[in-house]
N, C-alpha and C. Protein backbone atom coordinates (compact mmCIF):
# COMPACT_ATOMS: atom_id res chain seq x y z
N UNK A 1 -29.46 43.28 24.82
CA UNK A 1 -28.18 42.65 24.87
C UNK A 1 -28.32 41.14 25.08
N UNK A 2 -29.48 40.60 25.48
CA UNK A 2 -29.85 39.22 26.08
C UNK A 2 -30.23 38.30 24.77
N UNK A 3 -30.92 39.46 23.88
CA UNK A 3 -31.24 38.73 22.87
C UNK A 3 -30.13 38.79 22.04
N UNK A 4 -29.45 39.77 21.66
CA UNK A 4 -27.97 39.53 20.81
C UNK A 4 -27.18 38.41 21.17
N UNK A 5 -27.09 38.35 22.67
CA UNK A 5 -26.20 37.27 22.88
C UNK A 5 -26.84 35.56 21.97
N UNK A 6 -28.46 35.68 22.62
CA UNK A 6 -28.55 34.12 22.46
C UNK A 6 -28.92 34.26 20.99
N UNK A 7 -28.63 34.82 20.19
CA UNK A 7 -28.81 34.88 18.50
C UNK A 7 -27.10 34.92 18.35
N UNK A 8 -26.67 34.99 18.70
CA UNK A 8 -24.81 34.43 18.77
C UNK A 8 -24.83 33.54 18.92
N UNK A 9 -25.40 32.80 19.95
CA UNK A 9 -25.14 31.48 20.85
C UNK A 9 -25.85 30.31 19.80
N UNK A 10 -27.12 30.85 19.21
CA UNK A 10 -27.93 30.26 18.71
C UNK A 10 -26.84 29.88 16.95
N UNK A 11 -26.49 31.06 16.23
CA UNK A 11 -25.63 31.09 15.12
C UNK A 11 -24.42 30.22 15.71
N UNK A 12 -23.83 30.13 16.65
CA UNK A 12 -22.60 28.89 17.03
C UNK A 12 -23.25 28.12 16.75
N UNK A 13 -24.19 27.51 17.53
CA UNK A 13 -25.00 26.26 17.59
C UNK A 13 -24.86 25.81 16.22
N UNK A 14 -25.85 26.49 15.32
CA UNK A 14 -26.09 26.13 14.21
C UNK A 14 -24.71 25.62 12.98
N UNK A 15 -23.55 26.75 13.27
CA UNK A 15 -22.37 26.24 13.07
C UNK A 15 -21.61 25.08 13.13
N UNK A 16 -21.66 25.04 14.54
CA UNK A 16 -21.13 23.32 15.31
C UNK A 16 -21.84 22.52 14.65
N UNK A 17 -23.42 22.67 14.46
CA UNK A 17 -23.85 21.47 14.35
C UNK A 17 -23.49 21.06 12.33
N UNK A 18 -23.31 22.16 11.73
CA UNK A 18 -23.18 21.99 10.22
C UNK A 18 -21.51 21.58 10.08
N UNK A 19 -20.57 21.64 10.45
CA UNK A 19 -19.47 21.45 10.88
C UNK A 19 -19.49 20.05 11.23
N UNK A 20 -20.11 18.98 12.00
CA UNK A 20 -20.90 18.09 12.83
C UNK A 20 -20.70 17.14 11.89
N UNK A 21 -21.89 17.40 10.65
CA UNK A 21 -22.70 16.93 10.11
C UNK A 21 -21.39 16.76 8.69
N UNK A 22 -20.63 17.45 8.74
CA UNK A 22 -20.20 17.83 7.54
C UNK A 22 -18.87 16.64 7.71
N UNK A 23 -18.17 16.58 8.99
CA UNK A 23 -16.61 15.28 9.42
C UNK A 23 -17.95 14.41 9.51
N UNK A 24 -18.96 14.28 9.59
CA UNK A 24 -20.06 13.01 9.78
C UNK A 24 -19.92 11.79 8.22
N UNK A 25 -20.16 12.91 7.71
CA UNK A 25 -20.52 12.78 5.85
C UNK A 25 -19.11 12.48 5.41
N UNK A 26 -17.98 12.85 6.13
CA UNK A 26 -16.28 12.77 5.68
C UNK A 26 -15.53 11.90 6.31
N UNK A 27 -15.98 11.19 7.15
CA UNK A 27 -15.19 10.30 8.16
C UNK A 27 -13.32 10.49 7.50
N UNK A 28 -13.25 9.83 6.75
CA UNK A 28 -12.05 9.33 6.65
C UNK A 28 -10.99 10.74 5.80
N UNK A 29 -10.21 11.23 6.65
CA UNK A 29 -9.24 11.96 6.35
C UNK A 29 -8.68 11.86 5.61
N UNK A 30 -8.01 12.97 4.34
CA UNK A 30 -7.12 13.07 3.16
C UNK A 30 -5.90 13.29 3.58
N UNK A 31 -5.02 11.80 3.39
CA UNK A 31 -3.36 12.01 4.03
C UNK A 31 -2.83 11.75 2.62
N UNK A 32 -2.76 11.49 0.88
CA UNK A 32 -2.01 11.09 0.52
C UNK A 32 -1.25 10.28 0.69
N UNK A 33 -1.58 9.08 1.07
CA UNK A 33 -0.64 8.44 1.52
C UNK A 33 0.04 6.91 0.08
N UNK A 34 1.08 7.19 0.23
CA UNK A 34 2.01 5.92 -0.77
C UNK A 34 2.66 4.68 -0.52
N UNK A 35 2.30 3.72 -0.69
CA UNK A 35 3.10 2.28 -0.21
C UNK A 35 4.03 2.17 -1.04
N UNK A 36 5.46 1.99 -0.88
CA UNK A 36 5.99 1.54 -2.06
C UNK A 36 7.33 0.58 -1.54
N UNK A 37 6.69 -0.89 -1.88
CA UNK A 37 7.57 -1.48 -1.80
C UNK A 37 8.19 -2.61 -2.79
N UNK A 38 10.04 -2.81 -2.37
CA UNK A 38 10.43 -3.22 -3.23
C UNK A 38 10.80 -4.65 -2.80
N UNK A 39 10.67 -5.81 -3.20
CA UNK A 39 10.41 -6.96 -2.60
C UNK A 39 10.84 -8.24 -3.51
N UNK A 40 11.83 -8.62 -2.61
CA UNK A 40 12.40 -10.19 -3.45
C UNK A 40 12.11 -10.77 -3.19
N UNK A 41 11.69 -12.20 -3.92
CA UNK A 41 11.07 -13.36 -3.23
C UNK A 41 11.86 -14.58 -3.92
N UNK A 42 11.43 -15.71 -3.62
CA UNK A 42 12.06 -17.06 -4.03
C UNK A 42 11.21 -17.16 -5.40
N UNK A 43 10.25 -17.03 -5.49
CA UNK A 43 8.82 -17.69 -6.36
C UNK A 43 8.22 -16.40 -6.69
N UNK A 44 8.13 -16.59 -8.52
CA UNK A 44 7.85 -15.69 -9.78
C UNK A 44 6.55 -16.18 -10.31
N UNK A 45 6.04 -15.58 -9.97
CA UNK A 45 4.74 -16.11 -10.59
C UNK A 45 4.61 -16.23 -12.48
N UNK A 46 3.98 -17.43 -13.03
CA UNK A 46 4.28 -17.61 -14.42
C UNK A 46 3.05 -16.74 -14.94
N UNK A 47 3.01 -17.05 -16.65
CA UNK A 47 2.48 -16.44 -17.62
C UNK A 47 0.96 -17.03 -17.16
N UNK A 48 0.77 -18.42 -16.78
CA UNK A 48 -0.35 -19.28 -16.18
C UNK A 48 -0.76 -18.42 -14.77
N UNK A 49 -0.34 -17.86 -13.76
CA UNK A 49 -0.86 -17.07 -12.81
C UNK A 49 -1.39 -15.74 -13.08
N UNK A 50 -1.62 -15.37 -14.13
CA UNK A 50 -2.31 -13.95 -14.62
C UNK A 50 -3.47 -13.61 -14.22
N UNK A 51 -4.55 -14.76 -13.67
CA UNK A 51 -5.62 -14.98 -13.40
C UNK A 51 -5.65 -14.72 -11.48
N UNK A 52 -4.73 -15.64 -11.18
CA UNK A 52 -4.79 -15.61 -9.65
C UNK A 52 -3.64 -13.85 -9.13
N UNK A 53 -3.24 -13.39 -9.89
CA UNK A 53 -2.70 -12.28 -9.68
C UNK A 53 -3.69 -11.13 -9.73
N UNK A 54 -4.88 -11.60 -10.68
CA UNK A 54 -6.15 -10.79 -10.58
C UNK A 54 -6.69 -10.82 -9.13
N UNK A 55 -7.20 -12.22 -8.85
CA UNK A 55 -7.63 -12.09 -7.79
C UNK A 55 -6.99 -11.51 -6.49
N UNK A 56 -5.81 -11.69 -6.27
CA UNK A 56 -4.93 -10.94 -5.15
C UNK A 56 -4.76 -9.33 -5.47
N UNK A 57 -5.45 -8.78 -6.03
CA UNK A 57 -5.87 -7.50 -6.35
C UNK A 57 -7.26 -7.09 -5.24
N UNK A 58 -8.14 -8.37 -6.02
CA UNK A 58 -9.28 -8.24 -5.68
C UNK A 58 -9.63 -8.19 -3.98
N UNK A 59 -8.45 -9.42 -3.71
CA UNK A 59 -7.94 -9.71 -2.05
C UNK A 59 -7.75 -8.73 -1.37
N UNK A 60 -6.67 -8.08 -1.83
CA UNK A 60 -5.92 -7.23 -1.30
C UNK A 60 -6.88 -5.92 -1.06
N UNK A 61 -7.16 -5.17 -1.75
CA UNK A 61 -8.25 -3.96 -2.04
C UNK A 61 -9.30 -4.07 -0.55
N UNK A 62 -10.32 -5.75 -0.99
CA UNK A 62 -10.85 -5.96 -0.48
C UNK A 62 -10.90 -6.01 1.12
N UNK A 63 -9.80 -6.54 1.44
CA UNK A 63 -8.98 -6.64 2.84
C UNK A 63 -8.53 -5.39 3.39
N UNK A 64 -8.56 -4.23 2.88
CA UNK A 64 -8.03 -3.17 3.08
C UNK A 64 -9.19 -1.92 3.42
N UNK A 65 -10.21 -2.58 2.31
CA UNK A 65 -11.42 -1.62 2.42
C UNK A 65 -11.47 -0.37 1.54
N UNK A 66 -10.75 -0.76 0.25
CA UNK A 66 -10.54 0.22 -1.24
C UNK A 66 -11.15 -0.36 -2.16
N UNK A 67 -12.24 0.26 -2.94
CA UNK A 67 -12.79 0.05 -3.90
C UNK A 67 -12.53 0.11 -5.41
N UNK A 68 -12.59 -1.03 -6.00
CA UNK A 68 -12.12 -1.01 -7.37
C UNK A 68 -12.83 0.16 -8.54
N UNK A 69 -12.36 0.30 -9.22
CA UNK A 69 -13.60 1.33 -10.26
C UNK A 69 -13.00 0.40 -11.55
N UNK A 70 -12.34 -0.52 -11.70
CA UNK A 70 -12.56 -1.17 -12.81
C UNK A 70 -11.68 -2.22 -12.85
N UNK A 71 -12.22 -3.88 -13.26
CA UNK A 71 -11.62 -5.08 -13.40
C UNK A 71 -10.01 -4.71 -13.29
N UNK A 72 -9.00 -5.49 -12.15
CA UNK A 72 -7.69 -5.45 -12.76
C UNK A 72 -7.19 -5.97 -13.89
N UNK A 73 -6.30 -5.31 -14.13
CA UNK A 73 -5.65 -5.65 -15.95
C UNK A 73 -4.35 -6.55 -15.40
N UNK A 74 -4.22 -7.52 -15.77
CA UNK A 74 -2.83 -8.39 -15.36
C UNK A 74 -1.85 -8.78 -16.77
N UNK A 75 -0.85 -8.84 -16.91
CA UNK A 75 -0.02 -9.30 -18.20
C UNK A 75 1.08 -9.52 -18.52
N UNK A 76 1.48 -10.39 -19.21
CA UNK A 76 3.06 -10.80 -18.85
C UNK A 76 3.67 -10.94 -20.18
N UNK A 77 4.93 -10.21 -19.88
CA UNK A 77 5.87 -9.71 -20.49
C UNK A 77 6.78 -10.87 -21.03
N UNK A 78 7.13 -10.79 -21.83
CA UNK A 78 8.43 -11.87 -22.54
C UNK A 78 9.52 -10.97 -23.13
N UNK A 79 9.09 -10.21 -23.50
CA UNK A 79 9.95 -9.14 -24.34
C UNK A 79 10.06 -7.95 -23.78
N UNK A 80 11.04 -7.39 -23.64
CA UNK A 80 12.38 -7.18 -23.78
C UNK A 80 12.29 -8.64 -22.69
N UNK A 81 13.61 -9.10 -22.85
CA UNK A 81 14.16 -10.07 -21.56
C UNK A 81 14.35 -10.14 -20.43
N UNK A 82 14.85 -8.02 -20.26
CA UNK A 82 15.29 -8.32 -19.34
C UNK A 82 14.18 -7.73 -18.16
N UNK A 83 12.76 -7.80 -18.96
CA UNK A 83 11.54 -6.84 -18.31
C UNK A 83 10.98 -7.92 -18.23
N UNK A 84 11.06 -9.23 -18.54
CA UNK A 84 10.38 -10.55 -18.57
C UNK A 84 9.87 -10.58 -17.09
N UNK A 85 7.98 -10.75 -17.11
CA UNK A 85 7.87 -10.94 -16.12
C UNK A 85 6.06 -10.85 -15.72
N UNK A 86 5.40 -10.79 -14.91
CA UNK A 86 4.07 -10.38 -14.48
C UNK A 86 3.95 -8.82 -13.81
N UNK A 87 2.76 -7.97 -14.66
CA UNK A 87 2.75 -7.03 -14.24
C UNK A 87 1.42 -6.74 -14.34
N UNK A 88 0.67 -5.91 -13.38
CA UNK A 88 -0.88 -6.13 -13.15
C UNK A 88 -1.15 -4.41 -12.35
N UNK A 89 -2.17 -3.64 -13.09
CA UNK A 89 -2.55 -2.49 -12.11
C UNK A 89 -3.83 -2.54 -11.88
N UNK A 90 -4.18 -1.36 -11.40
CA UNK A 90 -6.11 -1.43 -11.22
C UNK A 90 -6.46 0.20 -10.31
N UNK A 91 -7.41 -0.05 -11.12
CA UNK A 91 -7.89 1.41 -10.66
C UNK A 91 -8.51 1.91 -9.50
N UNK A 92 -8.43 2.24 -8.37
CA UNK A 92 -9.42 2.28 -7.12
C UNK A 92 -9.96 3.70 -7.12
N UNK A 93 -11.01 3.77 -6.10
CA UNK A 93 -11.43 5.00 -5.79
C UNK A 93 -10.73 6.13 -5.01
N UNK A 94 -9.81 5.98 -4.69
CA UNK A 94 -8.69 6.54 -4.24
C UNK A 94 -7.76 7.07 -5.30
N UNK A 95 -7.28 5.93 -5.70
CA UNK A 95 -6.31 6.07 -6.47
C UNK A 95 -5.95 5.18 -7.60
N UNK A 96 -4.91 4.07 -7.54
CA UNK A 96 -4.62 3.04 -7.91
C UNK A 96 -3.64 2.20 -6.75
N UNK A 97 -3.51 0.90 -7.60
CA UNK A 97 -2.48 -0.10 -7.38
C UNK A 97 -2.18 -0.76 -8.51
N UNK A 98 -0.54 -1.10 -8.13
CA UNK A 98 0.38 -1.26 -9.50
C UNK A 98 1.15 -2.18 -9.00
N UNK A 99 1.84 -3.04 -9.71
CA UNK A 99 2.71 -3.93 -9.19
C UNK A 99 3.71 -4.83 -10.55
N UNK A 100 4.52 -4.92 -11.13
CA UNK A 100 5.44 -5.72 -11.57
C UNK A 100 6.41 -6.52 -11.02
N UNK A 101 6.67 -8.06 -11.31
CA UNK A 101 7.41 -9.13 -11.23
C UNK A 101 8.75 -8.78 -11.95
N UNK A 102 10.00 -8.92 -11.73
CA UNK A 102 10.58 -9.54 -12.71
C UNK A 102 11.42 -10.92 -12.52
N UNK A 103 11.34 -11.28 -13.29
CA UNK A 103 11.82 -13.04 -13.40
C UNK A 103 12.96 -13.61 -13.45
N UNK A 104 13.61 -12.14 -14.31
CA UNK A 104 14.75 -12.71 -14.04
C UNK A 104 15.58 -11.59 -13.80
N UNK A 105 16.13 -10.87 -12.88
CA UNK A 105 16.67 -9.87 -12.63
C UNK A 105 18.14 -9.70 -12.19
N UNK A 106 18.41 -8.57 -12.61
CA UNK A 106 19.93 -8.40 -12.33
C UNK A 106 20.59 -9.46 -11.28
N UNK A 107 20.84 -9.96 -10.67
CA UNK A 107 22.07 -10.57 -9.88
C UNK A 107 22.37 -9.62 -8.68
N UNK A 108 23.23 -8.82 -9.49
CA UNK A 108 24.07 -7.82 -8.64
C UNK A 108 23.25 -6.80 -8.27
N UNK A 109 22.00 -6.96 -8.13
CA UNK A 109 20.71 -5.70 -7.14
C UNK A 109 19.86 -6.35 -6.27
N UNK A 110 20.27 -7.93 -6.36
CA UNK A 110 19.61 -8.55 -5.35
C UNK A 110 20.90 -8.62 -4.13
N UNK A 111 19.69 -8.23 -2.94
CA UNK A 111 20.21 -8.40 -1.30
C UNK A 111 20.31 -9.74 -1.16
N UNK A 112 19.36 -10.64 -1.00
CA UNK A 112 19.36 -11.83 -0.43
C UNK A 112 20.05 -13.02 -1.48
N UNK A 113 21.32 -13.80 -1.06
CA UNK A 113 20.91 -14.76 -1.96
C UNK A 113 20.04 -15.93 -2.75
N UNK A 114 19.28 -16.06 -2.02
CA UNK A 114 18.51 -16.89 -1.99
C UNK A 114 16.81 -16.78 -2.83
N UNK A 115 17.49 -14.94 -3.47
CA UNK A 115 16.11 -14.35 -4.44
C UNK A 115 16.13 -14.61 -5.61
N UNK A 116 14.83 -14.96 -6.30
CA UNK A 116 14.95 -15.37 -7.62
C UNK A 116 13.94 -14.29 -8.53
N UNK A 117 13.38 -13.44 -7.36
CA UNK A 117 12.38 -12.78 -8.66
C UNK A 117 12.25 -11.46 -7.51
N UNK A 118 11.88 -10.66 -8.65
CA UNK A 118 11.81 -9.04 -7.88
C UNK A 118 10.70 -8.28 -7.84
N UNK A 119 10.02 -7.88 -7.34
CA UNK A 119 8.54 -7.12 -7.42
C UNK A 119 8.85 -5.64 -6.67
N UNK A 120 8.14 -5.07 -7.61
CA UNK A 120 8.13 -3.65 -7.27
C UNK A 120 6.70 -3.35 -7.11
N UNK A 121 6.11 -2.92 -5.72
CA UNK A 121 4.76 -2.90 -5.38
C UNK A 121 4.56 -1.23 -5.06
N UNK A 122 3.37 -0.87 -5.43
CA UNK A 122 2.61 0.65 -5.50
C UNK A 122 1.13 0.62 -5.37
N UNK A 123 0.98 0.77 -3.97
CA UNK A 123 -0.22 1.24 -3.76
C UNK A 123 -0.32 2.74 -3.25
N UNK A 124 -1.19 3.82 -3.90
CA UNK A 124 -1.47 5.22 -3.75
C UNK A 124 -3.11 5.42 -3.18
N UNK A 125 -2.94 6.48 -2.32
CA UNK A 125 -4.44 6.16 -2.10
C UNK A 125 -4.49 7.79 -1.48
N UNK A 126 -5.49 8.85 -1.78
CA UNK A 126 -5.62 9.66 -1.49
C UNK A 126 -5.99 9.71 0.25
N UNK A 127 -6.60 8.73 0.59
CA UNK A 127 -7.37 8.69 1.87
C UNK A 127 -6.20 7.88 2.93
N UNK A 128 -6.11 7.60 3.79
CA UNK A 128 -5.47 7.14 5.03
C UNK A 128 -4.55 5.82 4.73
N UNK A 129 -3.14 5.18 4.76
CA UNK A 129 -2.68 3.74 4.93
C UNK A 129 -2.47 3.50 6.20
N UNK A 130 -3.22 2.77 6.70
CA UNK A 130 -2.89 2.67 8.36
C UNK A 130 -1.98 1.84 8.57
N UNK A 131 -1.02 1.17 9.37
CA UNK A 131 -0.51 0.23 9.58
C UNK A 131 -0.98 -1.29 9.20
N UNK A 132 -1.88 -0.93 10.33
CA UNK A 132 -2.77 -2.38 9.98
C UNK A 132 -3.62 -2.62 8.41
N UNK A 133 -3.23 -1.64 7.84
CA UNK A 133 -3.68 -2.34 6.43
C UNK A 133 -2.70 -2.30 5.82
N UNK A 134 -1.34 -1.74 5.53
CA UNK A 134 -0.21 -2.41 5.26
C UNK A 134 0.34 -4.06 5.46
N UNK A 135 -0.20 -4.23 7.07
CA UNK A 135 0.23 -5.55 7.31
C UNK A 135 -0.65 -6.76 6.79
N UNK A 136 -1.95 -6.48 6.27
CA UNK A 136 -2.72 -6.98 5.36
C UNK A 136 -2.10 -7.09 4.37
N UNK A 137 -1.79 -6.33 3.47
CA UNK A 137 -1.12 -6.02 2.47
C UNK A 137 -0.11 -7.02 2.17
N UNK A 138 1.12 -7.14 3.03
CA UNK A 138 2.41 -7.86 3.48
C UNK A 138 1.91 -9.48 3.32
N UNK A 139 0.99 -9.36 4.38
CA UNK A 139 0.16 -11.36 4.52
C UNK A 139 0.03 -11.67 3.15
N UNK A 140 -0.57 -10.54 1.79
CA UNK A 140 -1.14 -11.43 0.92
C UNK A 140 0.12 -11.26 0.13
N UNK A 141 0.91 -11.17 0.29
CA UNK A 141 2.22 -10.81 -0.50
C UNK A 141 3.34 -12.39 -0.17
N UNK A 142 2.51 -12.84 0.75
CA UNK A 142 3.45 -14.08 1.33
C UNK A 142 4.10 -15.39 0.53
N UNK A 143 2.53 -15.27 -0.33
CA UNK A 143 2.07 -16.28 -0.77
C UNK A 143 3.90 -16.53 -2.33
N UNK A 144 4.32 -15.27 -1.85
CA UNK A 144 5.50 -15.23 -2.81
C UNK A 144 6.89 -15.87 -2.36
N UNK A 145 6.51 -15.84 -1.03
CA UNK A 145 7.79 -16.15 -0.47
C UNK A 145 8.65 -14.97 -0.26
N UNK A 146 8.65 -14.22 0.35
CA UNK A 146 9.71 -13.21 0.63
C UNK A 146 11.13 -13.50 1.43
N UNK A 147 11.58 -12.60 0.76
CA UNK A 147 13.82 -13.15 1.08
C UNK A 147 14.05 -11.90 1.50
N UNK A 148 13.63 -10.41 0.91
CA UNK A 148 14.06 -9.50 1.12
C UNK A 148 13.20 -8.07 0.83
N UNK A 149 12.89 -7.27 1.82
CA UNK A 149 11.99 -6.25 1.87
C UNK A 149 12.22 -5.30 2.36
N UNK A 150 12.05 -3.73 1.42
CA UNK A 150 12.34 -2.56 1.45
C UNK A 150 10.47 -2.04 1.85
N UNK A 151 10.71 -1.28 2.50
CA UNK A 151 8.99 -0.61 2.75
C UNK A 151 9.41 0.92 3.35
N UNK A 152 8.26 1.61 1.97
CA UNK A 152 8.32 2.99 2.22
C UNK A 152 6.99 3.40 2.47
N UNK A 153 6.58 4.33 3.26
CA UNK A 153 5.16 5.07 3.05
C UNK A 153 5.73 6.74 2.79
N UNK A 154 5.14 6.90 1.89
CA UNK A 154 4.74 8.46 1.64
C UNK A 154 3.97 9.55 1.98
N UNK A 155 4.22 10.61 2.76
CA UNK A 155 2.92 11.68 3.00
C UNK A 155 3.28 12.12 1.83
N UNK A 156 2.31 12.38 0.69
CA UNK A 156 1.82 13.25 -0.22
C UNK A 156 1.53 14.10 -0.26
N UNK A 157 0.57 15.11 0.76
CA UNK A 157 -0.21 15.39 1.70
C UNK A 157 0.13 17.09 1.14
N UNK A 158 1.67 17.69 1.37
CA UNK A 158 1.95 18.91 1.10
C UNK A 158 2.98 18.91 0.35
N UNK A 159 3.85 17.54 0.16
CA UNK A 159 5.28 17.48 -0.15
C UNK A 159 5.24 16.18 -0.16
N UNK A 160 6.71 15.39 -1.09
CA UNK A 160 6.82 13.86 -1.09
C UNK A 160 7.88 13.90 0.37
N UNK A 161 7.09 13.45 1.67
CA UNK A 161 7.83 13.25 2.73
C UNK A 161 7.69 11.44 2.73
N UNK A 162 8.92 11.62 3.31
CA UNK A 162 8.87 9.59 3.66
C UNK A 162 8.21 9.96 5.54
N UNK A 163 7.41 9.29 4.84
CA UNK A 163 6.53 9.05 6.86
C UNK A 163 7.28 7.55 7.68
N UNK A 164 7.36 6.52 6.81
CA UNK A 164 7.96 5.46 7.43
C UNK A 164 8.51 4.83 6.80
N UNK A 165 9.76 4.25 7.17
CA UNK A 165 10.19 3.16 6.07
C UNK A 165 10.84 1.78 7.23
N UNK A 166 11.08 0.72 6.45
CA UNK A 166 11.63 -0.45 7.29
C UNK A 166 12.59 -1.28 5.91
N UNK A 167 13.51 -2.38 6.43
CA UNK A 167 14.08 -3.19 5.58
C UNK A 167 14.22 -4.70 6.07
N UNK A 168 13.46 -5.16 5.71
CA UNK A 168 13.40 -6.71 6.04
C UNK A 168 14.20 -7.39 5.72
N UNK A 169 15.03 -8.50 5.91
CA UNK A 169 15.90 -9.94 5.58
C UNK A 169 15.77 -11.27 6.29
N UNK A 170 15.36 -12.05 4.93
CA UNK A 170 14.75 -13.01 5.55
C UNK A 170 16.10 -13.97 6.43
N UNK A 171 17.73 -13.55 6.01
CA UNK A 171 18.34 -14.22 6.95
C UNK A 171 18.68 -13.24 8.76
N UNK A 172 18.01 -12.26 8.72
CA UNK A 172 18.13 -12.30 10.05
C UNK A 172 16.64 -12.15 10.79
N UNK A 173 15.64 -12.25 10.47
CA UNK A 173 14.62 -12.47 11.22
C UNK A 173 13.48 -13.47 10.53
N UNK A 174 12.20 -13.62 10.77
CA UNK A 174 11.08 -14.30 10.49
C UNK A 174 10.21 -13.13 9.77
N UNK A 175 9.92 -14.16 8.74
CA UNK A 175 8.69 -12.89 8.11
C UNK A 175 7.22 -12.81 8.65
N UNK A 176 7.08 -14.06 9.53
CA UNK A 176 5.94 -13.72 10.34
C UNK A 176 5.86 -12.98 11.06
N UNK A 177 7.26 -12.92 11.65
CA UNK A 177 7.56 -12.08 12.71
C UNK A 177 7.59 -10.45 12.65
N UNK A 178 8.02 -10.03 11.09
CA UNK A 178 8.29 -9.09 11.00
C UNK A 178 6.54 -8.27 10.63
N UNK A 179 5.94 -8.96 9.98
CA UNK A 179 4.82 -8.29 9.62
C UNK A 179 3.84 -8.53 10.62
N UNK A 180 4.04 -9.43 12.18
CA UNK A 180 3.15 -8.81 12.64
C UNK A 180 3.80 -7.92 14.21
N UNK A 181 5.20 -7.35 14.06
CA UNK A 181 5.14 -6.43 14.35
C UNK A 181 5.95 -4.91 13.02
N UNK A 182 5.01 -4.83 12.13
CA UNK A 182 4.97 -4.00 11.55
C UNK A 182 4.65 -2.52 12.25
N UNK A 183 3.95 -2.43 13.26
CA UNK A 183 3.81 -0.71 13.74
C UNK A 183 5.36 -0.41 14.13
N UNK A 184 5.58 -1.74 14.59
CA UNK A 184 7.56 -1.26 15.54
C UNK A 184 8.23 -0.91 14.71
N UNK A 185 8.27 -1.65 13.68
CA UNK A 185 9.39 -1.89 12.43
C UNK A 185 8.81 -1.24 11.34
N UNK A 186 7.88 -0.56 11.19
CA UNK A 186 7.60 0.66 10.40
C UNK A 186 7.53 1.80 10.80
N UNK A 187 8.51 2.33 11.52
CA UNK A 187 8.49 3.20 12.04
C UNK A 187 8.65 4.78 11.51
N UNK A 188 8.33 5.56 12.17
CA UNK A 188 8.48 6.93 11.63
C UNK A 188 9.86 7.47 11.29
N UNK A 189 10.45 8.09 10.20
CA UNK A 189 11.76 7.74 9.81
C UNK A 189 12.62 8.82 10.83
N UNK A 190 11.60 9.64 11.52
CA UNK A 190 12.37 10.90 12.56
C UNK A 190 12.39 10.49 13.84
N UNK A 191 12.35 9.05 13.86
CA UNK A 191 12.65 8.65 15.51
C UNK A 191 13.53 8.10 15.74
């Protein structure tokens, strides 16, 4: 009976330790997770920024700790008119990221007055969006000038659940302010 036991004890062991070895080799957890935000700014980037819209791919990814699997594609639209604008995706190891400008957009769907161009931002990533790489995210997004901001995250995970969402305006608070308290103001949408 002494030896049955420690040939049990011994088969746990061996268990735990392959189990161990196995979240060792996996660190980072599969949440599905979706950024999707919709974002007005003062400043449209032109047909001449196609290049530096690459690189804020490259930024962004980089800053986040997502790996590209192939050069971003950036390109700008003239036609139709009313799609006129910069639009750029890219492929990661996760997933992707996607993003379109438009330049000149409806009127009557802009919040802020003071917006002149509209971006619709999509980052998907099979593996974890933490806060703090959202608010990375937000910093390199600055460089646009933001007036007005919708932010959703998605669990993917079993179902399209909204995990957090927030709505920014640049006439009642600071956008410094708001993105660096993003954990407060991204909050879980069931609290």
């Amino acid at each position: 009976m002494a030896i049955e036991s420690r040939k049990n004890n011994a088969g746990n062991s061996a268990k735990k330790t392959r189990k161990n070895q196995k979240s060792q080799k996996n660190p980072m957890k599969i949440e599905h997770h979706h950024l999707l935000l919709r974002m007005e700014t003062k400043k449209c980037p032109q047909e001449s920024d196609k290049s530096k819209a690459k690189e804020l791919i490259k930024r962004i990814l980089r800053d986040i700790g997502m790996v590209l699997l192939a050069e971003p594609r950036v390109f700008y639209l003239n036609v139709p008119r009313y799609n006129a604008g910069l639009t750029a995706l890219a492929p990661i190891q996760t997933s992707h990221i996607a993003f379109h400008f438009w330049n000149n957009p409806d009127r009557d769907i802009l919040k802020n007055p003071e917006s002149q161009c509209l971006l619709q931002f999509d980052l998907y990533t099979c593996g974890t969006l933490p806060l703090t790489r959202i608010q990375k995210i937000l910093h390199h997004l600055t460089v646009y000038q933001p007036t007005h901001v919708n932010a959703t995250v998605l669990n993917r995970n079993t179902s399209l659940s909204v995990e957090s969402r927030s709505v920014w305006d640049g006439r009642k608070s600071s956008w410094v302010d708001w993105i660096r308290d993003v954990p407060k103001n991204l909050r879980n949408k069931n609290e």
